[in-house]
N, C-alpha and C. Protein backbone atom coordinates (compact mmCIF):
# COMPACT_ATOMS: atom_id res chain seq x y z
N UNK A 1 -106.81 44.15 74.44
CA UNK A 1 -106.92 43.87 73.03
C UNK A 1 -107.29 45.15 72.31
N UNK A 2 -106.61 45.45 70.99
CA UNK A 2 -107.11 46.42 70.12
C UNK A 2 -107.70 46.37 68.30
N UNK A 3 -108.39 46.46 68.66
CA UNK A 3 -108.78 46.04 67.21
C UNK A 3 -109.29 47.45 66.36
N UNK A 4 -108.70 47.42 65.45
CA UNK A 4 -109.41 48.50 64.22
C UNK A 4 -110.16 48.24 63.43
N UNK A 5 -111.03 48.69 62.83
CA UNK A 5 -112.10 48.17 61.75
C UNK A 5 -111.61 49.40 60.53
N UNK A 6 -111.20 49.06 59.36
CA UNK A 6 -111.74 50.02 58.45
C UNK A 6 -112.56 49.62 56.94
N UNK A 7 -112.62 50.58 56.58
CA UNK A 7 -113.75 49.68 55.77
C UNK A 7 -114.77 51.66 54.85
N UNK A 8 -114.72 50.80 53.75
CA UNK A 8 -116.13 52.21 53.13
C UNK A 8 -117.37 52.28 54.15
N UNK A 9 -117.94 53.41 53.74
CA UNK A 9 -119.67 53.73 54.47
C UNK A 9 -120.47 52.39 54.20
N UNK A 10 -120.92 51.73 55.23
CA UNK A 10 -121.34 50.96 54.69
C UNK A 10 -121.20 49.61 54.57
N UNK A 11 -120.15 49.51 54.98
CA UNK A 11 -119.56 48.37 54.81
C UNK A 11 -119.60 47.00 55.99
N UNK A 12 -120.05 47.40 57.03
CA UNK A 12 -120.66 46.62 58.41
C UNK A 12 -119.32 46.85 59.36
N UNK A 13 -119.02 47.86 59.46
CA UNK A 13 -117.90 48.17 61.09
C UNK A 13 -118.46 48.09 62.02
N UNK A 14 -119.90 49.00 62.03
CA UNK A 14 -120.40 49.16 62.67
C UNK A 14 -121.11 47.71 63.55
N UNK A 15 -121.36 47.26 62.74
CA UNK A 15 -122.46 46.14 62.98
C UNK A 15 -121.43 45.20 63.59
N UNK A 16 -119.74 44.92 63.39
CA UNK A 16 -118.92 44.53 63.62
C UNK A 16 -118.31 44.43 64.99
N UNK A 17 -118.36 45.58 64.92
CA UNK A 17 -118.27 46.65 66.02
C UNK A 17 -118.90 46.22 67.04
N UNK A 18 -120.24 45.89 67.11
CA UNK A 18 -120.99 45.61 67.95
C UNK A 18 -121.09 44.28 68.44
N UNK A 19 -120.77 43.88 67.18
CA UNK A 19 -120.84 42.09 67.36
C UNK A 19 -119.90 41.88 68.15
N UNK A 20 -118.40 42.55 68.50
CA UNK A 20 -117.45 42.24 69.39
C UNK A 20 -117.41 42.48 70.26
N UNK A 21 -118.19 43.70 70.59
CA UNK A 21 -118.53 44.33 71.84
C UNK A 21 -119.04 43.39 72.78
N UNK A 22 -119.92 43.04 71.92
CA UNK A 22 -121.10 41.80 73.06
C UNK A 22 -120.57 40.68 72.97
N UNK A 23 -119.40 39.97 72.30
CA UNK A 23 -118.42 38.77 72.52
C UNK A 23 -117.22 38.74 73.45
N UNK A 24 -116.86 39.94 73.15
CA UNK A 24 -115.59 39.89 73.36
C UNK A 24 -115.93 41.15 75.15
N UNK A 25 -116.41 41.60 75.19
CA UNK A 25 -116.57 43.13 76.56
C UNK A 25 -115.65 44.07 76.23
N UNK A 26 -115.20 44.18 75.34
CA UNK A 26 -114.79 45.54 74.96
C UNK A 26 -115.09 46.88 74.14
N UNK A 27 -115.10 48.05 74.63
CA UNK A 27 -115.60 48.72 74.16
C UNK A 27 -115.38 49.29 72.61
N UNK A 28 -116.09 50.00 72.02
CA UNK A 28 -116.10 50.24 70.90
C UNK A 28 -116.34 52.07 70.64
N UNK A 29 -115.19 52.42 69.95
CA UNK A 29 -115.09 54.00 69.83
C UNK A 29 -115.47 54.20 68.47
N UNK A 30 -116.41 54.84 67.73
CA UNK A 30 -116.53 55.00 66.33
C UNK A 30 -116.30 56.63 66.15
N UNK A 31 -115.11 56.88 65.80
CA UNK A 31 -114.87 58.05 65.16
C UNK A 31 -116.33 58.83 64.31
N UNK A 32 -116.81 58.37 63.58
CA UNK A 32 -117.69 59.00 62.72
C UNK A 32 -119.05 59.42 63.75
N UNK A 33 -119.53 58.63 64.55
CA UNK A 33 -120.23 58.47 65.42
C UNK A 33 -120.24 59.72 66.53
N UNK A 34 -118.67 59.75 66.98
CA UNK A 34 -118.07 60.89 67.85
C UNK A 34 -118.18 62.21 67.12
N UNK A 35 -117.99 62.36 65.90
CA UNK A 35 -118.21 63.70 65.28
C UNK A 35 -119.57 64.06 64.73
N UNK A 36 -120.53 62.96 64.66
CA UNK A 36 -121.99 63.57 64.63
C UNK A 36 -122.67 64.09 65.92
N UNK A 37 -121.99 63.55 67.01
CA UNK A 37 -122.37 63.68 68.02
C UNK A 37 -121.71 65.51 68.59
N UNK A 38 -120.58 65.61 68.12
CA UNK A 38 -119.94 66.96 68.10
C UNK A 38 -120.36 67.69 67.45
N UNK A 39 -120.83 67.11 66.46
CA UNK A 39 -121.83 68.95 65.39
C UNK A 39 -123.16 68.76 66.04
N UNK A 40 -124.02 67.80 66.48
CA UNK A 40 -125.06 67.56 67.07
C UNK A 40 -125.13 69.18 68.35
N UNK A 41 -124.12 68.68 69.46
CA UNK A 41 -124.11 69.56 70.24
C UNK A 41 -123.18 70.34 70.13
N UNK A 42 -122.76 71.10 69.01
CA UNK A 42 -122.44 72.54 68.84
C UNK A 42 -121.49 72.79 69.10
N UNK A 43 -120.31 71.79 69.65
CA UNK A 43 -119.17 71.83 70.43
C UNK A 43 -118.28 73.01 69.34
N UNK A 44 -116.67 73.23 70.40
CA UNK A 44 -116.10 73.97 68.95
C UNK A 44 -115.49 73.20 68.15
N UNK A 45 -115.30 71.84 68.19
CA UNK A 45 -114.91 70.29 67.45
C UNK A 45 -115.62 70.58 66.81
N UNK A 46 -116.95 70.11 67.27
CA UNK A 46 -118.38 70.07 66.02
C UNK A 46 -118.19 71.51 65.35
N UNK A 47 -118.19 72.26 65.06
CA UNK A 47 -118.27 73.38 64.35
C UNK A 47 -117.35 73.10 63.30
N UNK A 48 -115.99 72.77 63.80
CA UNK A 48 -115.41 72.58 62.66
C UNK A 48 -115.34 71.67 61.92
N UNK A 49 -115.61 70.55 62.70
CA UNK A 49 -115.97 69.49 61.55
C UNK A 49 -117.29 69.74 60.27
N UNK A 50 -118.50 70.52 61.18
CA UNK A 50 -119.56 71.17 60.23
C UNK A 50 -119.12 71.94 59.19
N UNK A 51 -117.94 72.22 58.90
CA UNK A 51 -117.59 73.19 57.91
C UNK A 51 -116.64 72.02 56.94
N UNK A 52 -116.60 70.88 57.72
CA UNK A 52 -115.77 69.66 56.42
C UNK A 52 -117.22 69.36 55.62
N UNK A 53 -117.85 68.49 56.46
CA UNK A 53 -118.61 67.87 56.18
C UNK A 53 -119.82 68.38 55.47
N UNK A 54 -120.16 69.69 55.55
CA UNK A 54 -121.30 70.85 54.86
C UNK A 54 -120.86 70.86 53.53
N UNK A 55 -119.09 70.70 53.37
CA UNK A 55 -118.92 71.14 52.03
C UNK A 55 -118.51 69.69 51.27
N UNK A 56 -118.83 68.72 52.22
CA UNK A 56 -118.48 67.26 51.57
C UNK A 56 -116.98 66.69 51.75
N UNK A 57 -116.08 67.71 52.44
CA UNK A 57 -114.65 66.96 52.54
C UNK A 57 -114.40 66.07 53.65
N UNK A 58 -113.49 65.28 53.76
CA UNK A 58 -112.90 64.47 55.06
C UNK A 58 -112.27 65.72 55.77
N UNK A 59 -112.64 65.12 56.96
CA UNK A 59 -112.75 65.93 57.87
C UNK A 59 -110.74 65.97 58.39
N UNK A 60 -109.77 66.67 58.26
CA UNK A 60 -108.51 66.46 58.71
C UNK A 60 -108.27 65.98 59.92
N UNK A 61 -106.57 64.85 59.48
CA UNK A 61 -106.57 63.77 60.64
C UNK A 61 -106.44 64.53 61.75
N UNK A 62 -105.87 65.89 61.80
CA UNK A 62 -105.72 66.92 63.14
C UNK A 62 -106.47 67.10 63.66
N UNK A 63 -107.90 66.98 63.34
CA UNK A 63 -109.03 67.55 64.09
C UNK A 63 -109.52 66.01 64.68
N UNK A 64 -109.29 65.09 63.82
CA UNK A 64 -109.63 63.75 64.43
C UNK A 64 -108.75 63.62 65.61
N UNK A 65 -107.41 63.20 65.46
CA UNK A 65 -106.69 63.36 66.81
C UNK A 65 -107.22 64.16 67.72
N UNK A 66 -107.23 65.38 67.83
CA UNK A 66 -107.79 66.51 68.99
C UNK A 66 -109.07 65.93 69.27
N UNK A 67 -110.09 65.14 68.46
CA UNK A 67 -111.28 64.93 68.70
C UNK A 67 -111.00 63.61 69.76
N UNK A 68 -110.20 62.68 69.58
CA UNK A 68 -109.89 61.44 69.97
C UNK A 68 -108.97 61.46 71.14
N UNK A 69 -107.90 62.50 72.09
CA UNK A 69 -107.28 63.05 72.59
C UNK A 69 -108.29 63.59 73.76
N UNK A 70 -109.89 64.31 73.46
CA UNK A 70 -110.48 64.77 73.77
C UNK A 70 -111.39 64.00 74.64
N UNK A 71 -111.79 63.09 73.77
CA UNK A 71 -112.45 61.69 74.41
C UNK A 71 -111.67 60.50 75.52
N UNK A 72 -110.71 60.21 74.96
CA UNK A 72 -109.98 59.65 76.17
C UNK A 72 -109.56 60.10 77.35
N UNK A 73 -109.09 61.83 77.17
CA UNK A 73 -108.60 62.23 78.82
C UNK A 73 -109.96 63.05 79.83
């Protein structure tokens, strides 16, 4: 099964997210989650996302893919 959540900041994905996790046993990937965790530890992902997000922009879908590409293999 695949399910997407989208939704504004805020909006309960997260909480969603979780609620299915523990219904359903499937896991749950949160993009936003994955890139705090990449500027957290300094990665060269995180770096560049630190230079979206420092100046307030969305972070480009290219760097999301490579980020998500990164995580699965």
């Amino acid at each position: 099964m695949k399910l997407i959540l989208f939704g504004a900041p805020g909006a309960g994905k997260g909480t969603q997210a979780s609620a299915l996790t523990a219904a359903l046993g499937i896991p749950a990937v949160s993009t936003g989650n994955i890139i705090r965790e990449a500027i957290a530890a300094k990665t060269e992902l995180g770096k560049k996302f630190k230079e979206y997000t420092d100046s307030g922009r969305l972070v480009p879908d290219e760097l999301v893919i490579a980020m998500l590409s990164e995580r699965i293999s």
